[in-house]
C-alpha atoms as a PDB file:
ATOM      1  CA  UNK A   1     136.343 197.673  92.078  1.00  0.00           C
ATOM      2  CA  UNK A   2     133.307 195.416  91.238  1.00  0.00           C
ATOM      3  CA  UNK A   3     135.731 192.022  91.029  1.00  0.00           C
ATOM      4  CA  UNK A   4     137.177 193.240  94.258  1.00  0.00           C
ATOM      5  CA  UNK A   5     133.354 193.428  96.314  1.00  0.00           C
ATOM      6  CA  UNK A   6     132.802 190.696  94.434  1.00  0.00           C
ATOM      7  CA  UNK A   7     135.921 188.606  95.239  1.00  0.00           C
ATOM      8  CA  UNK A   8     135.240 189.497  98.818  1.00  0.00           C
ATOM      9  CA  UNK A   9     132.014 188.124  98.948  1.00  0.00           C
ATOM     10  CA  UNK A  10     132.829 184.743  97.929  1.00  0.00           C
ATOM     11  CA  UNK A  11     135.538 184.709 100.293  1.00  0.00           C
ATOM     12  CA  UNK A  12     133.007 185.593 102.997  1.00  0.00           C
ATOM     13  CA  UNK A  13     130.609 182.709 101.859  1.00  0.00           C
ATOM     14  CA  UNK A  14     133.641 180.036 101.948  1.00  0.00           C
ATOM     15  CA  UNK A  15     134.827 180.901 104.862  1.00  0.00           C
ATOM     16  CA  UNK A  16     130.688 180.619 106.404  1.00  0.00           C
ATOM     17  CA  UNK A  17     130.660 177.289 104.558  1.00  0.00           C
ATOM     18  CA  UNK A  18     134.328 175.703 105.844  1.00  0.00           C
ATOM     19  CA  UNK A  19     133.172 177.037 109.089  1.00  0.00           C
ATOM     20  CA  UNK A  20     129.746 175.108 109.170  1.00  0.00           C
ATOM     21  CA  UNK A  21     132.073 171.983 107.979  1.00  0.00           C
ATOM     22  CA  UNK A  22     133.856 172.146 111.075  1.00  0.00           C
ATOM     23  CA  UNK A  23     130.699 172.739 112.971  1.00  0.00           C
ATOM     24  CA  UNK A  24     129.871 169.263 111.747  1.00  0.00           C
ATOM     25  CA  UNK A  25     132.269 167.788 113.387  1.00  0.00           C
ATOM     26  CA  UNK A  26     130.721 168.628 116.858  1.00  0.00           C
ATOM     27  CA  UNK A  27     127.120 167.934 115.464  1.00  0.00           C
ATOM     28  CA  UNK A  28     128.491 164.360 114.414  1.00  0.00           C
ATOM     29  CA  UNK A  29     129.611 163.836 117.906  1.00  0.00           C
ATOM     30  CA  UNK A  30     126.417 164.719 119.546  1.00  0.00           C
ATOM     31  CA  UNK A  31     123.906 162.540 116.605  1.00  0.00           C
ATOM     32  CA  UNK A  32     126.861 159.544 117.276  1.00  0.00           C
ATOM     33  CA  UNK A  33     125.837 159.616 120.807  1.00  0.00           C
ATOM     34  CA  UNK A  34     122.248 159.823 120.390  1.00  0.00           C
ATOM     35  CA  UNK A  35     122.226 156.598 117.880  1.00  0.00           C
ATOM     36  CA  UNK A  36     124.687 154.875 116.272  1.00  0.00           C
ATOM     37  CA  UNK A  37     127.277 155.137 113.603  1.00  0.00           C
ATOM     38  CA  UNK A  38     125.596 153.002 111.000  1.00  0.00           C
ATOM     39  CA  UNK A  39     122.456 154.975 111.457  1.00  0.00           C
ATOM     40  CA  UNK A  40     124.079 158.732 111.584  1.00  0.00           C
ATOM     41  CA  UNK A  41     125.818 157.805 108.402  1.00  0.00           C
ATOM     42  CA  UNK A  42     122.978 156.900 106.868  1.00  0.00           C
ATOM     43  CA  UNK A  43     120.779 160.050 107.653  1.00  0.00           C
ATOM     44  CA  UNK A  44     123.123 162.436 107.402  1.00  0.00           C
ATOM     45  CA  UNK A  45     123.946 161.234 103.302  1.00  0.00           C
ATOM     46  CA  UNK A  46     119.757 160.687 103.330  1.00  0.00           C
ATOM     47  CA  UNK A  47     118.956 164.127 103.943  1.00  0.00           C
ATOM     48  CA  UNK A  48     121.986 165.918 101.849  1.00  0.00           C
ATOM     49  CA  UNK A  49     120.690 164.148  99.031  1.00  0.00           C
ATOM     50  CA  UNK A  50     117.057 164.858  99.416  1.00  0.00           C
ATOM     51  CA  UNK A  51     118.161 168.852  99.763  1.00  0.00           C
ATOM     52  CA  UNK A  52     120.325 169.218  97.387  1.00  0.00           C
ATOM     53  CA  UNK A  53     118.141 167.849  94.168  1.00  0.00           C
ATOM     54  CA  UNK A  54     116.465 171.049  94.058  1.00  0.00           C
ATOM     55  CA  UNK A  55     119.880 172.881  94.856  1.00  0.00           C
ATOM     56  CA  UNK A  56     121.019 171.283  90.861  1.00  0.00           C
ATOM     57  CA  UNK A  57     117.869 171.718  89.471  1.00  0.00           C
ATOM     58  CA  UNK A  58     117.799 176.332  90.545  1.00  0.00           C
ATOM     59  CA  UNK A  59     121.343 175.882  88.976  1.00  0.00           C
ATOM     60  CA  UNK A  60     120.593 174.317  85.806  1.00  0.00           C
ATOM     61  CA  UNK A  61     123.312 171.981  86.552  1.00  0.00           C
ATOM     62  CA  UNK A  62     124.013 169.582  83.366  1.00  0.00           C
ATOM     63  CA  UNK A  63     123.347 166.253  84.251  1.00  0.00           C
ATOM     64  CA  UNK A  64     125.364 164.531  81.815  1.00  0.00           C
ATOM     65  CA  UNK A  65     128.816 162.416  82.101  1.00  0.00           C
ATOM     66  CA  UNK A  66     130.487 159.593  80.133  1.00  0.00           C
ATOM     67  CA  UNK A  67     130.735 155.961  81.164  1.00  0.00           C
ATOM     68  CA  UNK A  68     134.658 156.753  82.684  1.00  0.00           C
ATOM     69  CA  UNK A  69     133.033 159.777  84.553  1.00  0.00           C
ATOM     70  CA  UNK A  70     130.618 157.353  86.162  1.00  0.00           C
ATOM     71  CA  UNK A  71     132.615 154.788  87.075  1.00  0.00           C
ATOM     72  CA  UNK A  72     134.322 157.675  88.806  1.00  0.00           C
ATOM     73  CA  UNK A  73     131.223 158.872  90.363  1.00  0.00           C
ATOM     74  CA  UNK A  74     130.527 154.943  91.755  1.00  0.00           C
ATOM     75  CA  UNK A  75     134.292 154.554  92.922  1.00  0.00           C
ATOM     76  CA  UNK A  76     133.962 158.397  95.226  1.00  0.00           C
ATOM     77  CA  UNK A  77     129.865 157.067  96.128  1.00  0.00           C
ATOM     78  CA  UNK A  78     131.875 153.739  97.596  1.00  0.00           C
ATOM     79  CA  UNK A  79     134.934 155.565 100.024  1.00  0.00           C
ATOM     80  CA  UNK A  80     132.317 158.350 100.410  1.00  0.00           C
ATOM     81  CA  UNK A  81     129.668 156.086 102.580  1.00  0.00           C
ATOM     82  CA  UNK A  82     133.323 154.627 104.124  1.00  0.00           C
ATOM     83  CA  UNK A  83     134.527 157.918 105.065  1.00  0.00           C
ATOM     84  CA  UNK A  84     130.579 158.762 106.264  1.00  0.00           C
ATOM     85  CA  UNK A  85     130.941 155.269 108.922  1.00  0.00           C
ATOM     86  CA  UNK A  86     134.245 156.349 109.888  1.00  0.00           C
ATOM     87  CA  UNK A  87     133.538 159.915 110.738  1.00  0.00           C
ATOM     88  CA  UNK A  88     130.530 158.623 113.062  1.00  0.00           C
ATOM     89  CA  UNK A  89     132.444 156.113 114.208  1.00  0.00           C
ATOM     90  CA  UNK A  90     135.555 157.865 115.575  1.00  0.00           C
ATOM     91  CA  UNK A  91     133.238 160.763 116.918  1.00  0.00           C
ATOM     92  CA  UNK A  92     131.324 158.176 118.963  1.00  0.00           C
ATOM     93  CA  UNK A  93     135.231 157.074 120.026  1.00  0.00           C
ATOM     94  CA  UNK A  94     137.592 160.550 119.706  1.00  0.00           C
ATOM     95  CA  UNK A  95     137.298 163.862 120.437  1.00  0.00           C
ATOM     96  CA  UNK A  96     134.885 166.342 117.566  1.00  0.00           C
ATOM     97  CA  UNK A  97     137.614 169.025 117.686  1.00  0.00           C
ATOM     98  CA  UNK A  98     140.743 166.877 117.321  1.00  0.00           C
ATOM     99  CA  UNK A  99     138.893 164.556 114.768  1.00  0.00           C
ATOM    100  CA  UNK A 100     138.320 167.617 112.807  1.00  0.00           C
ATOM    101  CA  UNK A 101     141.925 168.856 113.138  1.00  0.00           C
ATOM    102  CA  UNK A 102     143.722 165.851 112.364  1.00  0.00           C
ATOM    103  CA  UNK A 103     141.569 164.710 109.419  1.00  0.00           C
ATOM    104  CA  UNK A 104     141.283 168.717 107.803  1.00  0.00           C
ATOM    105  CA  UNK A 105     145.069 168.900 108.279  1.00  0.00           C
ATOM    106  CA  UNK A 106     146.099 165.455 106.986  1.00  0.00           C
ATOM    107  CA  UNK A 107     144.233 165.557 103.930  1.00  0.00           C
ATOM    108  CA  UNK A 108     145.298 167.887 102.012  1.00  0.00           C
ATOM    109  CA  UNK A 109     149.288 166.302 102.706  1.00  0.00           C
ATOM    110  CA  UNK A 110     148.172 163.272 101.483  1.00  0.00           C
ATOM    111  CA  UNK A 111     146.408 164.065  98.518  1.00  0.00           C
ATOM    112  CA  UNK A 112     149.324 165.730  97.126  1.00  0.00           C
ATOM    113  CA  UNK A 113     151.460 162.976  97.922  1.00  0.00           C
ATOM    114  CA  UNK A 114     148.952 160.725  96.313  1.00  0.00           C
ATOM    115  CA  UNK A 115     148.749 163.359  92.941  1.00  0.00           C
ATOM    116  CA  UNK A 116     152.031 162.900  92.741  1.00  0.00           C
ATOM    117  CA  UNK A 117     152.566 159.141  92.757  1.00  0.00           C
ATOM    118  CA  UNK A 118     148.990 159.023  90.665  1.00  0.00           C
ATOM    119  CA  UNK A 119     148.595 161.468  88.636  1.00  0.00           C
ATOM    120  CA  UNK A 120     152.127 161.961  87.803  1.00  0.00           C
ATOM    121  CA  UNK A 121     151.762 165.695  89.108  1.00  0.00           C
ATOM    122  CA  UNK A 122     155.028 167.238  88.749  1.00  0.00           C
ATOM    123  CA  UNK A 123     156.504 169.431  91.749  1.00  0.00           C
ATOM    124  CA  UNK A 124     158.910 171.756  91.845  1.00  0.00           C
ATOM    125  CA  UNK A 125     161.735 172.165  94.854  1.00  0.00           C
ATOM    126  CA  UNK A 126     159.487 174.381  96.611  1.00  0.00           C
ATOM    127  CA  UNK A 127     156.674 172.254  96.523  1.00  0.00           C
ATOM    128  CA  UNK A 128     159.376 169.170  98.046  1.00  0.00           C
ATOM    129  CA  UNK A 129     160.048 171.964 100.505  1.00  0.00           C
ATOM    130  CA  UNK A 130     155.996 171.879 101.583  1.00  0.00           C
ATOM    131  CA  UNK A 131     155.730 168.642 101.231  1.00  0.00           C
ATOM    132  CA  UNK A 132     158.359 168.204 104.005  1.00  0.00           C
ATOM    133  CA  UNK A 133     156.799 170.262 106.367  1.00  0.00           C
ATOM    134  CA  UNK A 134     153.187 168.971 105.932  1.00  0.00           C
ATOM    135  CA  UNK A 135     154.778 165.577 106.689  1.00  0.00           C
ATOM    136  CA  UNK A 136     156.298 166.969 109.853  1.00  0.00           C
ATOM    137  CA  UNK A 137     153.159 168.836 110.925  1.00  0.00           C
ATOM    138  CA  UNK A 138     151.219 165.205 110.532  1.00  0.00           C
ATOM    139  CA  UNK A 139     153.771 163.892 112.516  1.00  0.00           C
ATOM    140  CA  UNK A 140     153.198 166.094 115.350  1.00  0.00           C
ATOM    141  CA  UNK A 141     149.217 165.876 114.758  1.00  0.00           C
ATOM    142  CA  UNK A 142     149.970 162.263 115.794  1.00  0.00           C
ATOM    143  CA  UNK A 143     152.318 162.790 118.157  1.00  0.00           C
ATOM    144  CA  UNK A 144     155.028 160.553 116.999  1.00  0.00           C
ATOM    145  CA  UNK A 145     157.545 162.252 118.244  1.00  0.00           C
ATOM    146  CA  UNK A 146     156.085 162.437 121.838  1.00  0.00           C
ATOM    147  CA  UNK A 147     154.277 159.288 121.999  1.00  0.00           C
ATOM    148  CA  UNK A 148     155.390 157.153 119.140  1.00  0.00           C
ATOM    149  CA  UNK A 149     152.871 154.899 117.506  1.00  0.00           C
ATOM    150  CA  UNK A 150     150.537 155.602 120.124  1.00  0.00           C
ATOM    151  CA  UNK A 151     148.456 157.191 117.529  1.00  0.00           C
ATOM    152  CA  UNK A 152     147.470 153.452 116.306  1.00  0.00           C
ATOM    153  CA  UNK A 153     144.435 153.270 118.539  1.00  0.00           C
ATOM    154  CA  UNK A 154     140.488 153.344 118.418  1.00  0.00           C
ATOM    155  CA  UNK A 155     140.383 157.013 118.759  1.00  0.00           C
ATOM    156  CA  UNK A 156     142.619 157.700 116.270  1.00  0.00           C
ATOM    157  CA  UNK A 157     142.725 155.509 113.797  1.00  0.00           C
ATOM    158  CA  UNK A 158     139.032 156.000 112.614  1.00  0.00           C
ATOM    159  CA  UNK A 159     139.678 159.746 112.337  1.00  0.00           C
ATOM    160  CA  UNK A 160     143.340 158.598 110.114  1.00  0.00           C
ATOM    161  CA  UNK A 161     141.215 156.708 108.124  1.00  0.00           C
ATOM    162  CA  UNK A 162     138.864 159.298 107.257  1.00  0.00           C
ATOM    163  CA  UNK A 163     141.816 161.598 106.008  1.00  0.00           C
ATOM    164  CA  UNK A 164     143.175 158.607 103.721  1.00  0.00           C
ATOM    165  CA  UNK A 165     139.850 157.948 102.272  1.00  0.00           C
ATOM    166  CA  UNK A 166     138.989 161.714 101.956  1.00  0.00           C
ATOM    167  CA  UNK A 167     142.404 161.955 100.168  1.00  0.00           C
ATOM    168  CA  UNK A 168     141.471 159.014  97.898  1.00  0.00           C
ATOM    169  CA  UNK A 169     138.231 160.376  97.094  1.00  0.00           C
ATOM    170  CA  UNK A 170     139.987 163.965  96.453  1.00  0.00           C
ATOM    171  CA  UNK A 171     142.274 162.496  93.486  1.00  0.00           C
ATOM    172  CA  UNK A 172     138.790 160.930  92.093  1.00  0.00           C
ATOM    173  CA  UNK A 173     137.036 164.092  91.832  1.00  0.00           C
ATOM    174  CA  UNK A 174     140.181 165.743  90.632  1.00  0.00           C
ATOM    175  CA  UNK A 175     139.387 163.164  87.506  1.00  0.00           C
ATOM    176  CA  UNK A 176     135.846 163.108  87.627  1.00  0.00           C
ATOM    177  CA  UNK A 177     135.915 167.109  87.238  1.00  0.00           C
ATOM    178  CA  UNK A 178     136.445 167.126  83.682  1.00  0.00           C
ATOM    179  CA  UNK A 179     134.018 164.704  82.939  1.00  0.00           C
ATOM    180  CA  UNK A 180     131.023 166.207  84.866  1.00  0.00           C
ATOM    181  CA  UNK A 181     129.930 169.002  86.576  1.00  0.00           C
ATOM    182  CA  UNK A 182     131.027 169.496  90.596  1.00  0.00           C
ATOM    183  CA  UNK A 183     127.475 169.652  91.470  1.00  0.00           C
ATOM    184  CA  UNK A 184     126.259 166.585  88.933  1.00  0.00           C
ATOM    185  CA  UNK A 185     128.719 164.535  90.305  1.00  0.00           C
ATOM    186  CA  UNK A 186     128.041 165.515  94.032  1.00  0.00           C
ATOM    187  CA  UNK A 187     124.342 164.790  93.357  1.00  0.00           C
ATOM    188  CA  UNK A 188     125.095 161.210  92.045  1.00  0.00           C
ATOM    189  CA  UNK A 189     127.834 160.256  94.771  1.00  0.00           C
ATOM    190  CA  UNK A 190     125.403 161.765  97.692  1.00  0.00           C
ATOM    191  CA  UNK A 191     122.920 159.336  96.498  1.00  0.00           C
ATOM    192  CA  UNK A 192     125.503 156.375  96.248  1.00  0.00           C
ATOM    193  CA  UNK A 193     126.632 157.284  99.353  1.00  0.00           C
ATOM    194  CA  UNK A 194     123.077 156.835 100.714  1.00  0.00           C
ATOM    195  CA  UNK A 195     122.095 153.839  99.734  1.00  0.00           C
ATOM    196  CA  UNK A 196     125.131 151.714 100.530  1.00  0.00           C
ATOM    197  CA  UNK A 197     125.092 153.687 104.122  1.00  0.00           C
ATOM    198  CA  UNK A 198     121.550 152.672 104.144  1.00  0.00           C
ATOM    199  CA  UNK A 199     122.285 148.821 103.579  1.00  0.00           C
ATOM    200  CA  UNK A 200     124.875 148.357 106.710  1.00  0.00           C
ATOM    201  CA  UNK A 201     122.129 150.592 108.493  1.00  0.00           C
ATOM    202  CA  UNK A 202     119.114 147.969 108.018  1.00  0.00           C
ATOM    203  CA  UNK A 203     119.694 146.150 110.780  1.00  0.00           C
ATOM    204  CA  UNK A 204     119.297 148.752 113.005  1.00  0.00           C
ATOM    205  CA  UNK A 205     115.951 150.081 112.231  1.00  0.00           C
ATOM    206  CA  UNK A 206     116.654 153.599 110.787  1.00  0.00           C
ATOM    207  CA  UNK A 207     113.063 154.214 109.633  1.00  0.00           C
ATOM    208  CA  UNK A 208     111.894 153.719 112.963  1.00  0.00           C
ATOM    209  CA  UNK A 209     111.775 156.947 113.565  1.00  0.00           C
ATOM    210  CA  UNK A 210     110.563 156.735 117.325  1.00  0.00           C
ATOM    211  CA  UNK A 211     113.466 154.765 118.090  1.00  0.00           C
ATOM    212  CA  UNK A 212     116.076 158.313 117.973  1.00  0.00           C
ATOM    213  CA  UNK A 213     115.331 161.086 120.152  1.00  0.00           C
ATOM    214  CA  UNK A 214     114.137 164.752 119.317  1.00  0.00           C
ATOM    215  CA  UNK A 215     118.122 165.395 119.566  1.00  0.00           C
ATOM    216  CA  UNK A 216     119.511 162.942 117.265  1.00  0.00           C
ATOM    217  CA  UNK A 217     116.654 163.907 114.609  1.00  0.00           C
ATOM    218  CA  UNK A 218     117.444 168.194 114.955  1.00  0.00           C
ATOM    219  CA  UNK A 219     121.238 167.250 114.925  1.00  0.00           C
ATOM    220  CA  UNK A 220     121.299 165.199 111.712  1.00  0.00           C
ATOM    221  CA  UNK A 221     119.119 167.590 110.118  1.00  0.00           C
ATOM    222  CA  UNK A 222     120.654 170.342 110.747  1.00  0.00           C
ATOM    223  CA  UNK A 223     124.171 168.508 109.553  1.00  0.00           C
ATOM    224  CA  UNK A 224     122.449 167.226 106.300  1.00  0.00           C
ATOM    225  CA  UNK A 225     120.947 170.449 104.872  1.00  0.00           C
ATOM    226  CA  UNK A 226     123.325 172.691 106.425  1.00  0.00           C
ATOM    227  CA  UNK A 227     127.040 171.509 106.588  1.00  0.00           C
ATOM    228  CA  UNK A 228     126.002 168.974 104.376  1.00  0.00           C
ATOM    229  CA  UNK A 229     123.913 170.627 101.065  1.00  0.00           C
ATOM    230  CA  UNK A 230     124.300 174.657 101.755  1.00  0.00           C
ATOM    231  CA  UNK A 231     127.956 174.469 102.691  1.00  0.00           C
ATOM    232  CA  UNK A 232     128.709 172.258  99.635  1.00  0.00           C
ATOM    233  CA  UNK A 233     127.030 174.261  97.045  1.00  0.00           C
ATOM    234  CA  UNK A 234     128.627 177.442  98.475  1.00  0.00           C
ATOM    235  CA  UNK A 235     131.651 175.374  98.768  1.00  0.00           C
ATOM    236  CA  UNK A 236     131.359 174.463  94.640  1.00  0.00           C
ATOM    237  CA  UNK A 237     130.025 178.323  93.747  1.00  0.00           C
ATOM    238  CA  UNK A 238     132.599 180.607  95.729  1.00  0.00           C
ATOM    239  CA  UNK A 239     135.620 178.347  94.952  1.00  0.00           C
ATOM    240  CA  UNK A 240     135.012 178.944  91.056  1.00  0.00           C
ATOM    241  CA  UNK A 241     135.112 182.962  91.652  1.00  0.00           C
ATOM    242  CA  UNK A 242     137.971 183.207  94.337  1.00  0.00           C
ATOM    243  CA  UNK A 243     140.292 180.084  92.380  1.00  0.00           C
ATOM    244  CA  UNK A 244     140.800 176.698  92.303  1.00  0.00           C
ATOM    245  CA  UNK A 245     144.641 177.493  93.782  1.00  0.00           C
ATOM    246  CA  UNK A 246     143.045 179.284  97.003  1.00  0.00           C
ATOM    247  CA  UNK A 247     140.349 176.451  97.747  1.00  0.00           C
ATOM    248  CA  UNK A 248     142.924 174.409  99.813  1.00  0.00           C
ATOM    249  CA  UNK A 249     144.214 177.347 102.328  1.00  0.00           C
ATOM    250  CA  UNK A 250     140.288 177.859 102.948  1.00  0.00           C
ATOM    251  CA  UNK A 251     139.948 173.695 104.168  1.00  0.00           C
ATOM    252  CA  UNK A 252     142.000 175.488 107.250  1.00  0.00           C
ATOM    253  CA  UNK A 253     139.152 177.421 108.655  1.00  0.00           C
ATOM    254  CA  UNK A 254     137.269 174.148 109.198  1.00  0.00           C
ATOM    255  CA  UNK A 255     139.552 172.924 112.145  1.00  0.00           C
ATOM    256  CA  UNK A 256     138.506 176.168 113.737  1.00  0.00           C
ATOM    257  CA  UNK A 257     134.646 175.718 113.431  1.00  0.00           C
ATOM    258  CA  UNK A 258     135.283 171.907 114.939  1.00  0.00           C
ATOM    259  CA  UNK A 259     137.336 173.397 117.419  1.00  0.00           C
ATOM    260  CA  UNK A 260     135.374 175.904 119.109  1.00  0.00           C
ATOM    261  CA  UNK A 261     132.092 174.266 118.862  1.00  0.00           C
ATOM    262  CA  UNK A 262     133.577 170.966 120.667  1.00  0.00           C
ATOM    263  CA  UNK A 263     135.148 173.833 123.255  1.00  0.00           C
ATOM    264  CA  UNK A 264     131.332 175.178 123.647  1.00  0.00           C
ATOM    265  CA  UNK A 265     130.019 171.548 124.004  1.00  0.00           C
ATOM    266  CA  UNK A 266     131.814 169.816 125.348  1.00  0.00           C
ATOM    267  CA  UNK A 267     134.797 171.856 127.001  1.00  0.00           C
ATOM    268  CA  UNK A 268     137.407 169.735 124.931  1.00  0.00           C
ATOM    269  CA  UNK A 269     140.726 171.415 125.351  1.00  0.00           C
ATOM    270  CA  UNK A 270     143.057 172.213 122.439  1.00  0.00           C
ATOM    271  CA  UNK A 271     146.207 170.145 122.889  1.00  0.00           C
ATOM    272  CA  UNK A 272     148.924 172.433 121.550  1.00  0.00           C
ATOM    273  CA  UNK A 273     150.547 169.266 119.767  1.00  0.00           C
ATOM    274  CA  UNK A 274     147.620 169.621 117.621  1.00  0.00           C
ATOM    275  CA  UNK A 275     147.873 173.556 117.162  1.00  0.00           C
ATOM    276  CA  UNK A 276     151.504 173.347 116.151  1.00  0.00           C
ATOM    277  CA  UNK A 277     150.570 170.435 113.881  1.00  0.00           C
ATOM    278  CA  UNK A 278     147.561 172.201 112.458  1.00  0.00           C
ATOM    279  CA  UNK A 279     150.076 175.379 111.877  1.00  0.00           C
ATOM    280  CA  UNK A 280     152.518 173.618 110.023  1.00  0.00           C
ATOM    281  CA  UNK A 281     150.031 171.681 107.929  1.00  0.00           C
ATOM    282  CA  UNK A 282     148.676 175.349 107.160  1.00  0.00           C
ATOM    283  CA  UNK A 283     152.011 176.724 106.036  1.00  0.00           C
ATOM    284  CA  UNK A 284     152.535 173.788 103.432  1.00  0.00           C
ATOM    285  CA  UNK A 285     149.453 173.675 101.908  1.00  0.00           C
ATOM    286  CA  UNK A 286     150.068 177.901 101.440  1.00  0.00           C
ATOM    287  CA  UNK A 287     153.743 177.106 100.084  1.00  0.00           C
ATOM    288  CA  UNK A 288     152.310 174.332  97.660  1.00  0.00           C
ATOM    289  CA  UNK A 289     150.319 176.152  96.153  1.00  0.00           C
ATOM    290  CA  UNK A 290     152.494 179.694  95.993  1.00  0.00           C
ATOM    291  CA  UNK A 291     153.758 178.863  92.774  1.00  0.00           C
ATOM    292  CA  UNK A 292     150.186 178.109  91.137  1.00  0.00           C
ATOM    293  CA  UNK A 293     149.127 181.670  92.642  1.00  0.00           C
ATOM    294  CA  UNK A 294     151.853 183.869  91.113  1.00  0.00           C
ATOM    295  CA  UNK A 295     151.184 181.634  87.609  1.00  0.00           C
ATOM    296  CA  UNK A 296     148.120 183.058  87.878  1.00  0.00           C
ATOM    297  CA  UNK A 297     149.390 186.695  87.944  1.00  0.00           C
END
């Protein structure tokens, strides 16, 4: 009965973290539009960093790897700060609620095609079966069948970019996992992250803090410490006790948090192109990883 509370707990505190993920996206839209995207990137990595040192240190995290495990650290710091200027940039361009549809949906497909061809993951029938229909639900994400290769354009392609590099830099923690701790290895890619954002940012004064509005400042510190360090360490915590085979249905609750915030903010309408799409991607990623749950048992 204990496991159960517990269980349902962490479940409770992943779902509050995918939902301040999603949140993000909205948050990112609004800091975007109050500065830039070289600048957002930067701040947003900047404060996560800063906020989640002590975060390791209350956990005891080991902070300890081997020179492969770093090198892995240094690849995921590198697409991390491109998938930071990419995620700016496409909010400053795209919609917060479609952005965080499209790239939470798409993901997920694409890393598992990428394990595959990689990591010489094997997959059963089934797992073809999902495969298939996460394809077709990123089809209809993009609207290929409606509007063909429309989807190649400045709004979209920053946010199709992001899911690539997220599902690049999904594969690399895969790896990097048994070489160092989640949270070591967050703690050392944050701070990658930061300085390369920090380098393209230079140029446009990011320590002039005058320079950004009262808006941009509370946005980007609220989407540092909040989406950014507390949802990540619940993120790390809660998947450990609920299972590493559930983590991926839970990504699915962060297109809802992006969606109703951008509804709230900016009265962005859900096209239902992107709720079928969404729907489809959800049902894949379930019947993926249906045969990992009942190995479990």
């Amino acid at each position: 009965m204990d496991n159960t509370k517990n269980t349902a707990k962490y479940v409770i505190w992943m779902i509050i973290a995918m939902l301040f993920w999603g949140f993000a996206w909205t948050a990112g839209k609004v800091a975007a539009e109050h500065s830039n995207a070289e600048v957002a990137a930067f701040w947003r990595y900047a404060i996560s960093f800063l906020s989640i040192i002590p975060v390791v240190l209350l956990l005891k995290t080991p902070l300890k790897t081997d020179r492969i495990g770093f090198m892995y650290m240094v690849g995921a710091g590198v697409l991390t700060s491109l998938f930071n200027y990419l995620f700016f940039a496409g909010l400053s361009h795209g919609q917060a609620g479609y952005g965080g549809t499209m790239v939470t949906s798409l993901a997920p497909i694409i890393t598992y095609i990428l394990s595959i061809a990689m990591l010489g993951t094997k997959v059963s029938s089934r797992q073809i079966t999902a495969l298939s229909i996460g394809i077709f639900g990123a089809l209809i994400l993009l609207r290929v069948p409606f509007d063909g290769f429309a989807f190649l354009n400045v709004d979209s392609s920053y946010f199709l970019g992001c899911a690539l590099v997220w599902a690049v830099i999904t594969v690399i923690s895969q790896k990097a996992a048994k070489r160092a701790h989640l949270m070591f290895y967050t703690l050392v890619v944050f701070g990658i992250t930061t300085f390369i954002n920090m380098l393209f940012a230079l140029p446009y004064r990011p320590f002039d803090f005058a320079a950004y509005d009262e808006v941009f400042w509370w946005t980007i510190l609220f989407i540092g410490v909040i989406p950014g360090t507390f949802s990540t360490a619940l993120y790390f915590v809660s998947a450990g006790k609920v299972g590493a085979h559930r983590t991926g249905v839970f990504m699915f609750i962060v297109p809802v948090g992006a969606i109703v915030s951008s509804w709230v903010v900016y009265d962005e309408s859900l096209a239902l192109s992107t709720l079928i799409g969404c729907l489809l991607a959800f049902a894949a990623v379930i019947l993926f990883n249906m045969k990992k749950a009942s190995d479990r048992r």
